[in-house]
Protein backbone atom coordinates (compact mmCIF):
# COMPACT_ATOMS: atom_id res chain seq x y z
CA UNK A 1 0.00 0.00 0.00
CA UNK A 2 1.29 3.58 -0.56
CA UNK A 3 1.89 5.52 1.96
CA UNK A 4 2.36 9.85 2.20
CA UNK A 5 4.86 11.25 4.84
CA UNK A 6 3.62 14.37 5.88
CA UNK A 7 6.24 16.66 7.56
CA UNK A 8 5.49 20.14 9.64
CA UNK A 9 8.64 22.45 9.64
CA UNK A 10 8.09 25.64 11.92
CA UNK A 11 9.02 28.73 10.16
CA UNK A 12 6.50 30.53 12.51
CA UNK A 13 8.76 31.80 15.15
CA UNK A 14 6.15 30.79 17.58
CA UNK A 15 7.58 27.34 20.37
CA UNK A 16 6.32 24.11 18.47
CA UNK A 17 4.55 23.81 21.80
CA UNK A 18 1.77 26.25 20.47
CA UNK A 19 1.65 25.18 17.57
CA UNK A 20 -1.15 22.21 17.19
CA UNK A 21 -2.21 20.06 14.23
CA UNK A 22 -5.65 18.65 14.05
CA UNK A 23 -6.92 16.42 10.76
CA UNK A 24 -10.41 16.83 9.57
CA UNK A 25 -12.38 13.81 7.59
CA UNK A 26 -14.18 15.19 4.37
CA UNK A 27 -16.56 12.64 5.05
CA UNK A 28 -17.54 10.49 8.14
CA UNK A 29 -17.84 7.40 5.76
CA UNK A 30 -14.25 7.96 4.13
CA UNK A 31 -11.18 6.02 4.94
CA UNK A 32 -9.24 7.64 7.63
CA UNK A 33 -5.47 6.02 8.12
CA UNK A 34 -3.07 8.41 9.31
CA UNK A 35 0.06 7.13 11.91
CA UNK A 36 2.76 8.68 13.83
CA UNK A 37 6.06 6.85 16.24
CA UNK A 38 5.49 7.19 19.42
CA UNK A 39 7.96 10.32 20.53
CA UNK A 40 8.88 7.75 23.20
CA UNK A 41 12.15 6.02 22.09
CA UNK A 42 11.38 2.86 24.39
CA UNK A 43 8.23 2.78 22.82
CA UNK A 44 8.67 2.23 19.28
CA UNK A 45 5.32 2.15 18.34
CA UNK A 46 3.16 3.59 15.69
CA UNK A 47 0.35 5.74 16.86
CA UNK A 48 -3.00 6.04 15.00
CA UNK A 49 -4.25 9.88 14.49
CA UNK A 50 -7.35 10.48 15.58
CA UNK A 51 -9.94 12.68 13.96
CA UNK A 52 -10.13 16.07 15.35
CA UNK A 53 -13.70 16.59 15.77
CA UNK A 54 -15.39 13.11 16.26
CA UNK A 55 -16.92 13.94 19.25
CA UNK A 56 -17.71 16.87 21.25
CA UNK A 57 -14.92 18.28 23.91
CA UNK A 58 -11.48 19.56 23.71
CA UNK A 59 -10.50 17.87 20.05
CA UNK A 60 -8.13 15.40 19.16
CA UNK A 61 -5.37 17.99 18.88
CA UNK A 62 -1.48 17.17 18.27
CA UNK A 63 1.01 19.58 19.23
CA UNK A 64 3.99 20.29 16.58
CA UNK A 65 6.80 18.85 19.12
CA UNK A 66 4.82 15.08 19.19
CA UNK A 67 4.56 15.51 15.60
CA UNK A 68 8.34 16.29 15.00
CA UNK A 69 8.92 13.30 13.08
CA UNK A 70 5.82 13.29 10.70
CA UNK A 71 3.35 11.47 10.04
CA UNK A 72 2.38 8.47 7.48
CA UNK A 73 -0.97 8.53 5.75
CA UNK A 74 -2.39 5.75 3.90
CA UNK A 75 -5.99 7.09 3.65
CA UNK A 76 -7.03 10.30 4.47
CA UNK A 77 -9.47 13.25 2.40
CA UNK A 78 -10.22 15.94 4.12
CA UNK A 79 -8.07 18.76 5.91
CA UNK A 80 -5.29 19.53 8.29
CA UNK A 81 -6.00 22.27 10.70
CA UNK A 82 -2.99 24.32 12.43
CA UNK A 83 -3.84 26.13 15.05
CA UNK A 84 -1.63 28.95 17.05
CA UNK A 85 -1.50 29.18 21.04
CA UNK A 86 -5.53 28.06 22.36
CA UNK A 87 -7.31 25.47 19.68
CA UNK A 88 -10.89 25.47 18.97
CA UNK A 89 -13.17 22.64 20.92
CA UNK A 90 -15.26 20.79 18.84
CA UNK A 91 -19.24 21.47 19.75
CA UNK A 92 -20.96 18.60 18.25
CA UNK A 93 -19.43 16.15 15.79
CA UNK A 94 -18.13 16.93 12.86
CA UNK A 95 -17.88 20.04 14.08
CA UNK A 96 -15.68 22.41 12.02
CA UNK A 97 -15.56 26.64 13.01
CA UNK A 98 -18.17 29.10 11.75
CA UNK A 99 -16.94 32.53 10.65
CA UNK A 100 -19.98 33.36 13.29
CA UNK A 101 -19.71 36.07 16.06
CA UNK A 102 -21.94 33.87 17.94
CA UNK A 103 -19.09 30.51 17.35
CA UNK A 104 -17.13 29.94 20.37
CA UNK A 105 -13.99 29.46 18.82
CA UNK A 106 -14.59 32.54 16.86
CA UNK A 107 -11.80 35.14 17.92
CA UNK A 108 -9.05 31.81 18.11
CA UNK A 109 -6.27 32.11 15.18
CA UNK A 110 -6.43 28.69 13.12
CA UNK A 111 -6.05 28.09 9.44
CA UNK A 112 -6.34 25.01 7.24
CA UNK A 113 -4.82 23.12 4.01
CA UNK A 114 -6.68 20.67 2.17
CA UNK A 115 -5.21 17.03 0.76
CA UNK A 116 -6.57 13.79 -0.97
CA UNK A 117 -4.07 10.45 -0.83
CA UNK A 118 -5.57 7.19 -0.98
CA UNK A 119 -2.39 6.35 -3.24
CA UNK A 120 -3.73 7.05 -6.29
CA UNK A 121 -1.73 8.97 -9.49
CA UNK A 122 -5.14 11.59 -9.36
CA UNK A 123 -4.12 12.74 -5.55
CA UNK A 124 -3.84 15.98 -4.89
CA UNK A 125 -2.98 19.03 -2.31
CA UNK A 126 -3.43 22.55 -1.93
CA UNK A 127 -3.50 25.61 0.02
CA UNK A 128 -6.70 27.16 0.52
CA UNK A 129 -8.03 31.63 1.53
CA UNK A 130 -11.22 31.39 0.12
CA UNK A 131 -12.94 30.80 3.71
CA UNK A 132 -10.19 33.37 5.54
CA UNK A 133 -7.11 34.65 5.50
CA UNK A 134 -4.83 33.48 8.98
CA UNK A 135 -1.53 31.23 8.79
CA UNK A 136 0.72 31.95 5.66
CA UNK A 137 2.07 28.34 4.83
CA UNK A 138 3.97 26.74 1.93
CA UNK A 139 3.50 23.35 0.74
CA UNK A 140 6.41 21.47 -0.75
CA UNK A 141 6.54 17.44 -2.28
CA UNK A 142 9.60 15.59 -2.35
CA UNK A 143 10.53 12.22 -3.69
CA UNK A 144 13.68 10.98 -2.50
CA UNK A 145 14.49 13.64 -0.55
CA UNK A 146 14.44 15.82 -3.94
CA UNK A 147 11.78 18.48 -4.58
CA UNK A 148 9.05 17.64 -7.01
CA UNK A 149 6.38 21.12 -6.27
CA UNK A 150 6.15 23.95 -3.93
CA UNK A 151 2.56 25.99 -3.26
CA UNK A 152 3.75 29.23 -2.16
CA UNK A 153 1.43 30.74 0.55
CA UNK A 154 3.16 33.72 0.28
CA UNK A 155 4.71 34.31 -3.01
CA UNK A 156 8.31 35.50 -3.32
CA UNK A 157 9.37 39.09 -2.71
CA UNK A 158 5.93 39.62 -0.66
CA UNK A 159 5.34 38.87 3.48
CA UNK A 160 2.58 38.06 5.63
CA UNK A 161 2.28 41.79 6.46
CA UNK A 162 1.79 42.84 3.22
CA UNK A 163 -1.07 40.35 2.79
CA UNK A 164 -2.57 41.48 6.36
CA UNK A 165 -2.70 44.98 4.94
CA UNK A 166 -4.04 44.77 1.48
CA UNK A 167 -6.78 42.48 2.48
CA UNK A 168 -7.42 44.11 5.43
CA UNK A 169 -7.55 47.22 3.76
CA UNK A 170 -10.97 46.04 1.32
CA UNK A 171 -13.09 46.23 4.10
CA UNK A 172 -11.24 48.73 6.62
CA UNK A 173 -14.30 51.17 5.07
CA UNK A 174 -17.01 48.39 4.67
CA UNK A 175 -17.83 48.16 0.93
CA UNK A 176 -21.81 46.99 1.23
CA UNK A 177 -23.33 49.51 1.93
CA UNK A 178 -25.92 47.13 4.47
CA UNK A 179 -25.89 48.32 8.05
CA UNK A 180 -23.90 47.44 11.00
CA UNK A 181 -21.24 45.60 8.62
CA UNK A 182 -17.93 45.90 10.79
CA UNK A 183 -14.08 45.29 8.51
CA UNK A 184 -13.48 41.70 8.19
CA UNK A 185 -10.48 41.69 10.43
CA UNK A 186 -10.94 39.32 13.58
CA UNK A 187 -10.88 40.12 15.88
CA UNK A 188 -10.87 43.97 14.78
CA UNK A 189 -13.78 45.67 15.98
CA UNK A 190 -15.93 42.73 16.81
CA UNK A 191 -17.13 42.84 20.26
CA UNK A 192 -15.86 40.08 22.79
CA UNK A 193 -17.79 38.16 25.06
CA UNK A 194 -16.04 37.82 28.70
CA UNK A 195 -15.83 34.37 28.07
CA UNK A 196 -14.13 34.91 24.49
CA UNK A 197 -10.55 34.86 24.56
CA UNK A 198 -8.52 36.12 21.65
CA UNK A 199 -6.84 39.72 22.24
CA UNK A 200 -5.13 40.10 18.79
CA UNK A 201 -4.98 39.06 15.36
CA UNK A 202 -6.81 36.18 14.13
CA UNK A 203 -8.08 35.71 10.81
CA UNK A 204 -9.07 37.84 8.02
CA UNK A 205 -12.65 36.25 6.90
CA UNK A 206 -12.95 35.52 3.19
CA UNK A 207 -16.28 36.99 1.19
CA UNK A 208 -17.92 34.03 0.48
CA UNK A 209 -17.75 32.93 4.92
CA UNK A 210 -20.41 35.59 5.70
CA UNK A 211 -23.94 34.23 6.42
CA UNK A 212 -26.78 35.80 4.23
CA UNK A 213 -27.17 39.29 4.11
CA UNK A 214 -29.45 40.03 7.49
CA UNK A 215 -27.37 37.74 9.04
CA UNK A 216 -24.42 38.16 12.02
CA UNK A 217 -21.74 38.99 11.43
CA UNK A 218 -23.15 41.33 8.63
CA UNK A 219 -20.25 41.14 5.20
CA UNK A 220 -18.86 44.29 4.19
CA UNK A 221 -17.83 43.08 1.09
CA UNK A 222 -18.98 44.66 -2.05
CA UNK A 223 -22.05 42.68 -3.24
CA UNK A 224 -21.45 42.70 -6.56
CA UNK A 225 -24.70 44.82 -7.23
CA UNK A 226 -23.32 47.38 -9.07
CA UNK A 227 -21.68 44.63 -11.22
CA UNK A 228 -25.39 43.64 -12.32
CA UNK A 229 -26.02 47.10 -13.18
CA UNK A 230 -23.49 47.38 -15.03
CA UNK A 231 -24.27 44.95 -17.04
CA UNK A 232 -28.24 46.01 -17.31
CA UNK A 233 -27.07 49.62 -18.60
CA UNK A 234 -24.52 48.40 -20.92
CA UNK A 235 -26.21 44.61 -22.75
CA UNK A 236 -30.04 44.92 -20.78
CA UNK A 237 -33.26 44.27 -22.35
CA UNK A 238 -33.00 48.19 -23.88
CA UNK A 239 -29.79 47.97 -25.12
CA UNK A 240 -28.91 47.40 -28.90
CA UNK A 241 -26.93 44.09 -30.28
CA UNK A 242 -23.34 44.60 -31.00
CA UNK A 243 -22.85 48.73 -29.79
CA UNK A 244 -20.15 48.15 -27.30
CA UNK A 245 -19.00 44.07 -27.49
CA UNK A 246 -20.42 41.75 -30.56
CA UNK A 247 -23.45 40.08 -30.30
CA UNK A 248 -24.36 41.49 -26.80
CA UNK A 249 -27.22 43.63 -25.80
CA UNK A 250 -30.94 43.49 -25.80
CA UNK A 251 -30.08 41.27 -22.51
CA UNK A 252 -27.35 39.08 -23.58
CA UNK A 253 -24.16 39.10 -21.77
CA UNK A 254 -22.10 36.12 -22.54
CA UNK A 255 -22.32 32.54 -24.28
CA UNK A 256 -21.34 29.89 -21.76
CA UNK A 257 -20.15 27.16 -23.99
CA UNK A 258 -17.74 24.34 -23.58
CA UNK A 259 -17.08 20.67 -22.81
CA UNK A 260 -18.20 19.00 -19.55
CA UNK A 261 -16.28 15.61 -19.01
CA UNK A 262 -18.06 13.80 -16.36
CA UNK A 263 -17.89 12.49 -13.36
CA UNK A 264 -15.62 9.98 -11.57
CA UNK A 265 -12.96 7.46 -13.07
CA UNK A 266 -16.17 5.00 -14.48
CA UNK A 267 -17.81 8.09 -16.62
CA UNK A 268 -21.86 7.07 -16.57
CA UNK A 269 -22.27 6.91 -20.50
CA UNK A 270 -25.94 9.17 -20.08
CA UNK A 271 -27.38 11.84 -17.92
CA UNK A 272 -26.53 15.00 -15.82
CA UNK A 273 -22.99 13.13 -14.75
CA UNK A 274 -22.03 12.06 -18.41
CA UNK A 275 -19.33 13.37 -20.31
CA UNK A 276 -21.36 15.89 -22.71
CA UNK A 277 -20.89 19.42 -24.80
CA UNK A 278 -23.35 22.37 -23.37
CA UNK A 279 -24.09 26.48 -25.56
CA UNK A 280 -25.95 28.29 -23.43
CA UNK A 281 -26.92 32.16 -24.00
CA UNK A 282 -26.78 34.46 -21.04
CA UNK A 283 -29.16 36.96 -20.46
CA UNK A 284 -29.95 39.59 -17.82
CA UNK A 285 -33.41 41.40 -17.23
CA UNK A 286 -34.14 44.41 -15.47
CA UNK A 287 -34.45 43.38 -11.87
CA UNK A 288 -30.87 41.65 -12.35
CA UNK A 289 -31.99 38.40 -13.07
CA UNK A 290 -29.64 36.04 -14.96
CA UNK A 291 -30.95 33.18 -17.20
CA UNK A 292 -29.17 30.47 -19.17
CA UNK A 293 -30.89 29.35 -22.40
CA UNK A 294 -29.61 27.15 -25.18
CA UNK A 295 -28.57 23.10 -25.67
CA UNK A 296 -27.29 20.87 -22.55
CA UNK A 297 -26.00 17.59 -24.44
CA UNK A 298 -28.61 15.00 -25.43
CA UNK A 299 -31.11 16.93 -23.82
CA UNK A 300 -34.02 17.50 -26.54
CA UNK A 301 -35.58 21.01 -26.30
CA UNK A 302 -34.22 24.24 -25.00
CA UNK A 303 -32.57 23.91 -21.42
CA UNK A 304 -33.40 27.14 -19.19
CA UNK A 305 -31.41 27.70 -15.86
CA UNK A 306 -32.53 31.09 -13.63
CA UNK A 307 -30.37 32.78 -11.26
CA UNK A 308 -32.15 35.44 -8.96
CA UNK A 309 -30.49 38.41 -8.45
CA UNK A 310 -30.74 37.81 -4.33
CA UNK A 311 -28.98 34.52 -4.76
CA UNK A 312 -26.22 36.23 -6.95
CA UNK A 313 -25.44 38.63 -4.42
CA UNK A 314 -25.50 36.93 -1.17
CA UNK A 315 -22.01 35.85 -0.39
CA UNK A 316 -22.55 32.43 -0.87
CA UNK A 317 -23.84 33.50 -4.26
CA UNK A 318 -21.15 35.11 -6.63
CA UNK A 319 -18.32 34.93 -4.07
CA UNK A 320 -19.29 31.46 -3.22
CA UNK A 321 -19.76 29.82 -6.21
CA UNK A 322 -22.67 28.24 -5.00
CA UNK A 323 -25.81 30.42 -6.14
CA UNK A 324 -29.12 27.77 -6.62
CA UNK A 325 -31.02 28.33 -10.00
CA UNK A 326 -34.36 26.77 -11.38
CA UNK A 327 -33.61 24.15 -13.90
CA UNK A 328 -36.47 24.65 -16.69
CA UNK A 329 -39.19 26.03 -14.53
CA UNK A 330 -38.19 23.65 -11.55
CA UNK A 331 -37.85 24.44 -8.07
CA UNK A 332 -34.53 26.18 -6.74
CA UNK A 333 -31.57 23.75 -6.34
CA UNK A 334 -27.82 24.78 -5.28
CA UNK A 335 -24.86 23.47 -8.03
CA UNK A 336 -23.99 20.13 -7.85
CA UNK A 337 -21.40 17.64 -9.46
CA UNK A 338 -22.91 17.10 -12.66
CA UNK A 339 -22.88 19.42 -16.34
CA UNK A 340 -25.47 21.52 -14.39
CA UNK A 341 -23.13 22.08 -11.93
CA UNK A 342 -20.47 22.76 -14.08
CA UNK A 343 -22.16 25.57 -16.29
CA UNK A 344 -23.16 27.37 -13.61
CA UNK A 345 -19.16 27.23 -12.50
CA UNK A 346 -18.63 29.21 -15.64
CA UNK A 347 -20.73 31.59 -15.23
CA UNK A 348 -19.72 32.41 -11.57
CA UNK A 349 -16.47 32.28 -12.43
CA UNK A 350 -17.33 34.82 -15.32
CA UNK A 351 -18.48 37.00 -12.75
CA UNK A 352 -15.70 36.83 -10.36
CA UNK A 353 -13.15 37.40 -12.46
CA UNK A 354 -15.07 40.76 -14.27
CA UNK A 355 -14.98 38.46 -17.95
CA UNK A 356 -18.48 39.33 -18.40
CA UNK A 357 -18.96 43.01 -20.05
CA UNK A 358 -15.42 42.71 -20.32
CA UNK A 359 -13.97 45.05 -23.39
CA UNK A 360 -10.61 44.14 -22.98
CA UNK A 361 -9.23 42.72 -26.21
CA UNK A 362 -6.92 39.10 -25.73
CA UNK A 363 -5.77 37.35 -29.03
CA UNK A 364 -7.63 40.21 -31.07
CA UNK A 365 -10.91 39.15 -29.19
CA UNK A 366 -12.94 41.13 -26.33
CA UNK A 367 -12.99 38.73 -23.53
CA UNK A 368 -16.88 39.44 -23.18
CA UNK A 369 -17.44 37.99 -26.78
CA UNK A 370 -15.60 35.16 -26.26
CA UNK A 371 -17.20 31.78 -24.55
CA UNK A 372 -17.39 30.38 -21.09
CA UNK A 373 -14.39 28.38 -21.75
CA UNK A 374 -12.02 30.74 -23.41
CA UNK A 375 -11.83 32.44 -20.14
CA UNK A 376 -10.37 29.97 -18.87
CA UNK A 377 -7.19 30.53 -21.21
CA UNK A 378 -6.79 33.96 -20.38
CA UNK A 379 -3.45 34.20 -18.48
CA UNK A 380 -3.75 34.39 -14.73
CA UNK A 381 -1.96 37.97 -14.65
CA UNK A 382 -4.58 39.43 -17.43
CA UNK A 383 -7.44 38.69 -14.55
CA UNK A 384 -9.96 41.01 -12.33
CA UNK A 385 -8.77 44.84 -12.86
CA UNK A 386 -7.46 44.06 -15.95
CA UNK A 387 -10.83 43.06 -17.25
CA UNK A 388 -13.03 45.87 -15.70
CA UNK A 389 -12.31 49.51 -14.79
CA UNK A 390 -14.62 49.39 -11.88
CA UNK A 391 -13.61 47.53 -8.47
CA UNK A 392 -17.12 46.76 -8.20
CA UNK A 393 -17.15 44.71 -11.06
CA UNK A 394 -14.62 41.33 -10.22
CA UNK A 395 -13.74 39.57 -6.90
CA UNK A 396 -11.47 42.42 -5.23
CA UNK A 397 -10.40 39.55 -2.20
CA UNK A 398 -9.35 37.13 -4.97
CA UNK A 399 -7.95 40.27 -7.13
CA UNK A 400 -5.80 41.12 -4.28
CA UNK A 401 -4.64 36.76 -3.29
CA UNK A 402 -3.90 36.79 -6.41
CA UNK A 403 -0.93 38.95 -6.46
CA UNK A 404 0.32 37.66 -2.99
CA UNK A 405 -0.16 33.96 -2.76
CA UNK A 406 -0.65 30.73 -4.53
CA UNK A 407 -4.07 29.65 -2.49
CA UNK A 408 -7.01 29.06 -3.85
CA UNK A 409 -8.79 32.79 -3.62
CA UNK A 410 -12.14 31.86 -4.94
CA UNK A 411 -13.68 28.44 -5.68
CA UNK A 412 -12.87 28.10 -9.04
CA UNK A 413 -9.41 29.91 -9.20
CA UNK A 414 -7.70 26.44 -10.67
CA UNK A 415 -9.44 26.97 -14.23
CA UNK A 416 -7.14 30.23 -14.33
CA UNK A 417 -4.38 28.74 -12.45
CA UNK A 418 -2.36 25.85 -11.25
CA UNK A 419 -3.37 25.72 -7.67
CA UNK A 420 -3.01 22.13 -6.74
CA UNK A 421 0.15 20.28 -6.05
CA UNK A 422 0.06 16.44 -6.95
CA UNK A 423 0.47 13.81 -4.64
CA UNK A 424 1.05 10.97 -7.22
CA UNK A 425 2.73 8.24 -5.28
CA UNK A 426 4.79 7.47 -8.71
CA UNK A 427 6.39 10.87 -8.24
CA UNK A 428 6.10 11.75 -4.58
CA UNK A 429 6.63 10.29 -1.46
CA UNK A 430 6.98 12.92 1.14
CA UNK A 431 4.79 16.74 1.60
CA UNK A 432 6.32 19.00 3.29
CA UNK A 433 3.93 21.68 5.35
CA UNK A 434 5.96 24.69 6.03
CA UNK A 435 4.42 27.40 8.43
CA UNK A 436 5.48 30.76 7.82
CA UNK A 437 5.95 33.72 9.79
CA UNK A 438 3.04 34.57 12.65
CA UNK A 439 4.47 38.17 12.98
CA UNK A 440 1.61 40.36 11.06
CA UNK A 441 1.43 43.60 12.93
């Protein structure tokens, strides 16, 4: 059986005393095989890992100095929490923190990294912002003690400061415009509980971790309203065909287009999981709507797919990635993995990046006339301001990750990007998990 040796090496200047590890199932059913020695030398014993949050209480958290030598995974999905000085306690099982005033572990500084190895050539690792900003780390893979990959959390010639400041700096003056929205520095000016510890920095919460707008804490994130009307003024229902970008107006505003190719390694050979070709028109009304219209595969007839405009711009919406639409007339579903799921990642994605309305010209071609999937060949340096003049109108947290770090900044930042380090056990046998620097202010 392959096995993974994960490593932790503690650039943080913090004791590896208070510095703890915790690992995270992506699923309850999964296989979970992780090991460790014993760090008693007249013990020489390996140690199972136990899942952080299967049951309610303090967690099944490892400090760095048991984990100096590694561990070895056989099975694991899911994610590896490091946590600085007091860890979160897990409150029911399966129990992960809520970027929630009201969460107990809310003012604690944690962050996370994300990994798949089963042995498999497909496995894969990454470094992830798109919840919050926290712990800058680097991932490296090795394979006989010679480097295969590095994921830099903080790319070179930048520091954690300077990604502190510039995201902290999007919300310092809250962007929404809804009431009682607060910057999304934690703790920041978030009021503490007595019983909430946490006196100074702790994480910098991403756009798409905010509950729904009316709910606590309230996002001060731009809501990417002003994007939507934008795009009613310029290719609405009054507009004419072709004046500023070919063939939009009178409510178009981009053909999402391109090939889906299924799901899992046994590809179903029909239906919303097979591999299949989709050409959908988007169009906008004048409330803000958004509706897909065109072919879906093998599907007879005209496939519809509506996106309210209240969906778009809650953050779990746009920023998220995860905005539910009504397929032909049906009720609301969120995206899932299948082609339906997939279209509506282009269009998001469209969104985040400011593609849509875009006249910027790539390859003699205004990136709003081109399709869904051409976007996804623009270079990852030609994205968000370079797209739209307006702030408003692209992701400005991903904008600004995506200048300072290799982490995923918004869900679907690896169809721009290479994001994702492999863990192929024919080319890897050791990650290396580097934490960087906890100095920030």
């Amino acid at each position: 059986m392959a096995t993974l040796k994960v490593i932790f090496k503690n650039n943080s200047g913090l004791s590896d005393k208070l510095v703890s590890i915790g690992f995270v199932s992506g699923s309850q059913t999964a296989p979970f095989s992780i090991s460790y020695p014993s760090p008693n030398s007249l013990e020489p014993l390996e140690l199972e890992v136990q899942p952080l949050n299967q049951e309610i209480g303090k967690g099944n958290w490892y400090s760095l100095k048991e984990l100096s030598n590694g561990v070895s995974i056989q099975n694991f999905s899911g994610r590896i929490y490091i946590s600085y000085g007091q860890t979160w306690s897990v409150l029911n099982t399966g129990y992960e923190p809520a970027q929630n005033i009201t969460d107990a572990n809310f003012f604690l500084r944690y962050d996370k990294m994300e990994l798949t190895f089963n042995g498999n050539p497909a496995d894969v690792a990454d470094l992830t912002s798109i919840d919050y900003w926290s712990i800058p780390m680097q991932l490296e893979t090795y394979l006989n003690g010679t480097i295969v990959q590095t994921d830099n959390g903080i790319k070179t010639g930048m520091t954690s400061y300077e990604i502190y400041t510039q995201l902290n700096a999007l919300t310092a003056t809250p962007q929404s415009g809804l009431a009682n929205a607060l910057p999304a520095l934690v703790p920041g000016n978030f009021t503490q509980q007595p019983n909430q510890p946490g006196t100074g920095f702790a994480r910098i919460i991403g756009p798409s971790s905010y509950p729904p707008i009316g709910g606590v804490p309230v996002t001060p994130y731009n809501l990417f309203e002003a994007y939507l009307n934008f795009l009613i003024q310029n290719f609405g229902p009054s507009t004419t065909v072709g004046k500023t970008i070919p063939e939009l107006g009178n409510g178009n505003i981009a053909t999402i287009a391109g090939q889906f190719n299924g799901v899992g390694p046994n590809v179903p050979t029909s239906g919303p999981q097979s591999a299949q070709t989709y050409n959908l028109t988007a169009s906008i009304d004048t409330s803000g709507d958004i509706t897909l219209s065109g072919t879906v595969g093998s599907v007879s007839g005209t496939t519809t797919m509506v996106y309210k405009k209240s969906d778009l711009i809650n953050p779990s919406g746009i920023y998220g990635a995860n905005a539910p639409f009504s397929l032909n007339g049906g009720a609301s579903q969120n995206p899932a993995n299948d082609v339906y799921g997939w279209i509506t990642g282009d269009l998001l994605a469209g969104l985040n990046i400011g593609a849509i309305g875009s006249e910027t010209v790539i390859n003699k071609t205004m990136v709003g006339a081109m399709t869904s999937t051409d976007w996804f060949t623009i270079p990852n340096t030609s994205l968000f301001s370079n797209l739209q003049n307006s702030p408003s109108n692209y992701n400005q947290y991903a904008a600004t990750l995506q200048k300072l770090s290799d982490a995923y900044n918004f869900a679907y930042s690896d169809r721009f990007s290479p994001v994702l380090v492999s863990l192929n056990p024919a080319t890897v046998d050791t990650l290396q998990i580097s934490l960087l620097t906890a100095i920030v202010d």
